[in-house]
Every structure is written in structure tokens, then in C-alpha cells.
C-alpha atoms as a PDB file:
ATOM      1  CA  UNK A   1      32.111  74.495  12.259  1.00  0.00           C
ATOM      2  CA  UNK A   2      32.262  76.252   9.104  1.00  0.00           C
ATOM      3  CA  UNK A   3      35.093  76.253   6.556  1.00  0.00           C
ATOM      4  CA  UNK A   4      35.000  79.917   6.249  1.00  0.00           C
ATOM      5  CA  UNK A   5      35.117  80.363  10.205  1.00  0.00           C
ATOM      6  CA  UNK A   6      38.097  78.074  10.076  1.00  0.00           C
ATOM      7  CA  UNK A   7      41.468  79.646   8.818  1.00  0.00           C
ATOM      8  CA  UNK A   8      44.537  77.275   8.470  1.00  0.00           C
ATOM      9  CA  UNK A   9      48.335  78.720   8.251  1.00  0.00           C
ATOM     10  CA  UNK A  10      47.732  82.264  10.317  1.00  0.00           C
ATOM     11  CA  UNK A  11      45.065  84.641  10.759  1.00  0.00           C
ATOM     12  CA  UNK A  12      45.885  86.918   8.299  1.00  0.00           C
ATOM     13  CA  UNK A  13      42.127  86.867   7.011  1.00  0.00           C
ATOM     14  CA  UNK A  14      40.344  87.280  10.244  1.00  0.00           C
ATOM     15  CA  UNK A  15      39.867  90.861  10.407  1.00  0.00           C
ATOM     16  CA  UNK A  16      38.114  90.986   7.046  1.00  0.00           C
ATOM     17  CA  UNK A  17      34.613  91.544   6.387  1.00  0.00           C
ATOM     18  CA  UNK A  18      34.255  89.101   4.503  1.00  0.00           C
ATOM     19  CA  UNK A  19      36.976  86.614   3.385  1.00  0.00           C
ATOM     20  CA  UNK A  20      38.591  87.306   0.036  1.00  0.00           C
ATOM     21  CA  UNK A  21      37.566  83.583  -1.027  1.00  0.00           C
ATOM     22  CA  UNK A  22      33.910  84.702  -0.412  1.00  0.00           C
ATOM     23  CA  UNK A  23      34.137  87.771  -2.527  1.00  0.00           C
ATOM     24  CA  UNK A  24      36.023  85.995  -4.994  1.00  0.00           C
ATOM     25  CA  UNK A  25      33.275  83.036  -5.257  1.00  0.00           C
ATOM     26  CA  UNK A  26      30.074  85.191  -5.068  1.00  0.00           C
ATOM     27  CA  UNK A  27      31.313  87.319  -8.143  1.00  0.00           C
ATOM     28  CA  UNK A  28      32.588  84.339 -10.137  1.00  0.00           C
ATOM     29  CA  UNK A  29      36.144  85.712 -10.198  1.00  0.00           C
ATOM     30  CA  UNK A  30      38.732  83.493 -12.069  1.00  0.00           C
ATOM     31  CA  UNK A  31      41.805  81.957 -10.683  1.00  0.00           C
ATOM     32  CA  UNK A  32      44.153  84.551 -11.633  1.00  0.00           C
ATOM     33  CA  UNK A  33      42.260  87.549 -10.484  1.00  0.00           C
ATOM     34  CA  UNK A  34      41.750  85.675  -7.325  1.00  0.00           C
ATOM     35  CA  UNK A  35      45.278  85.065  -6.935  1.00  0.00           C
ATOM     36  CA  UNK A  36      45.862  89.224  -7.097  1.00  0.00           C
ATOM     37  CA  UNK A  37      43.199  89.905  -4.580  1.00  0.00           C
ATOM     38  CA  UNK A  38      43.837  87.158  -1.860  1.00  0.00           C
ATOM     39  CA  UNK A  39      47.676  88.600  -2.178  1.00  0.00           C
ATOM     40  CA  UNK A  40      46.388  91.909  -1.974  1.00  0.00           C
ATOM     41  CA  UNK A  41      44.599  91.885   0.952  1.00  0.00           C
ATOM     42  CA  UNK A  42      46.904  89.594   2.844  1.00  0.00           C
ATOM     43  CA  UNK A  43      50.262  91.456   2.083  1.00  0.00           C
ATOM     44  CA  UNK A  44      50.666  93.616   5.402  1.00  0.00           C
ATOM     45  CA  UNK A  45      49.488  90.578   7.620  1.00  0.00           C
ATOM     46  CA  UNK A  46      51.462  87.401   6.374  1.00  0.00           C
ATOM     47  CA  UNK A  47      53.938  87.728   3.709  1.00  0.00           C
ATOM     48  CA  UNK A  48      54.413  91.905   3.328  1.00  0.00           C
ATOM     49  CA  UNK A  49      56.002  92.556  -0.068  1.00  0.00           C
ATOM     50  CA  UNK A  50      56.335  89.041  -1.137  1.00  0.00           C
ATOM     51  CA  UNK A  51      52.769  88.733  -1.703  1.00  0.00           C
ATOM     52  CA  UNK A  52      52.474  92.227  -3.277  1.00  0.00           C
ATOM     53  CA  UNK A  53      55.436  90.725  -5.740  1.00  0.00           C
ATOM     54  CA  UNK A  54      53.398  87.467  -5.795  1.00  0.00           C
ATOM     55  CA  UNK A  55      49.796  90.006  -7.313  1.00  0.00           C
ATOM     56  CA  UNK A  56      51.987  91.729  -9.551  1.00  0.00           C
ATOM     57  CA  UNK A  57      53.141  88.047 -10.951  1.00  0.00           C
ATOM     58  CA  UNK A  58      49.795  87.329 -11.439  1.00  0.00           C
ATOM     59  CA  UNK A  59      48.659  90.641 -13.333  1.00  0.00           C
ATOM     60  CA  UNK A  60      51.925  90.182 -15.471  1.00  0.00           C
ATOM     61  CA  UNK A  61      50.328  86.411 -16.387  1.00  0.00           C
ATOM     62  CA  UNK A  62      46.737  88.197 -16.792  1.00  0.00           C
ATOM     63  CA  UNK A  63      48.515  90.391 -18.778  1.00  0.00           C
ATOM     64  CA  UNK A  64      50.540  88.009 -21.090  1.00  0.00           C
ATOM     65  CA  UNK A  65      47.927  85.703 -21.470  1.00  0.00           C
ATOM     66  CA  UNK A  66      45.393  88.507 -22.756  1.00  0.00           C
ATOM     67  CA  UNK A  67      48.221  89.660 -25.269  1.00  0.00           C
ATOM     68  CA  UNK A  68      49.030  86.586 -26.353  1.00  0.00           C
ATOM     69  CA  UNK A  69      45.124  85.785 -26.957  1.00  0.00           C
ATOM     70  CA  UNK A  70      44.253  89.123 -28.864  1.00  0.00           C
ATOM     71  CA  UNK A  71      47.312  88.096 -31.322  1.00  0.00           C
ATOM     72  CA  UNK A  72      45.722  84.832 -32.143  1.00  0.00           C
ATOM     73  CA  UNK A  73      42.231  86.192 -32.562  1.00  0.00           C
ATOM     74  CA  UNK A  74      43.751  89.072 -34.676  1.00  0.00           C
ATOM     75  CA  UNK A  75      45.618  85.993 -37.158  1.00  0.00           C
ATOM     76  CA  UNK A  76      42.690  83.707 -36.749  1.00  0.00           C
ATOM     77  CA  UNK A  77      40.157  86.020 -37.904  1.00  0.00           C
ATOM     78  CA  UNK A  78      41.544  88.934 -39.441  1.00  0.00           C
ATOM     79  CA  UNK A  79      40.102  91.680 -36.422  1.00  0.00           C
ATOM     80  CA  UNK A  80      40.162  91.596 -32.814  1.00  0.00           C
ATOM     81  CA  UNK A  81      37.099  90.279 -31.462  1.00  0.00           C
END
């Protein structure tokens, strides 16, 4: 059987189209904007608010990390890229 007909922990994904993991591997997503959409989609079926808090963590890292990176290409090379 396949992996993606196989869901471990709950069936929170099952009603999907397509699983979020799917959409997140066919567009080459990275792991934080993964993070947002699996909790995203899954929030009223498994964890409710919890995993809405859990995508807002991860936009607040996205966030953070994209800050802190456009200050160290601003002193590294004078300009944003």
C-alpha cells in the first residue's frame, strides 16, 4: 500500500484532495512554509487552535529569519539584494 494512502496518528488528512505533503512536495515548498500549511489545513480536524497557534509560530520564524537575513545582506553589501 502506498505511503500517501496510509495516514498514521488520526485521519485528519483524509478528506483532502490531495494531501498537504503532496502539494507541499510537487511545488518544492520549504520546511517552514510546509509547517504553516499542514497546520493550516489540519486545525479544525486534530488540534483546533493549537495548530493555528502552531502556523502563526512558523510565519513569525519565516518572518524573523527573512528580517534578520535582509540586515546582513544590507551590512554585507551595502544594498538589499
Amino acid at each position: 500500500m502506498s505511503a500517501l494512502k496510509t495516514q498514521i496518528g488520526g485521519g485528519h488528512y483524509k478528506g483532502f484532495a490531495i494531501q498537504p505533503i503532496e502539494f507541499i512536495h510537487r511545488n518544492e515548498i520549504g520546511y517552514p512554509e510546509g509547517c504553516v500549511i499542514k497546520y493550516v489545513c489540519r486545525w479544525r480536524g486534530k488540534n483546533g487552535v493549537e495548530d493555528l497557534r502552531k502556523a502563526r509560530h512558523y510565519i513569525d520564524l519565516l518572518i524573523e529569519m527573512e528580517t534578520e537575513n535582509n540586515k546582513t545582506e544590507v551590512t554585507r553589501k551595502g544594498c538589499r539584494k
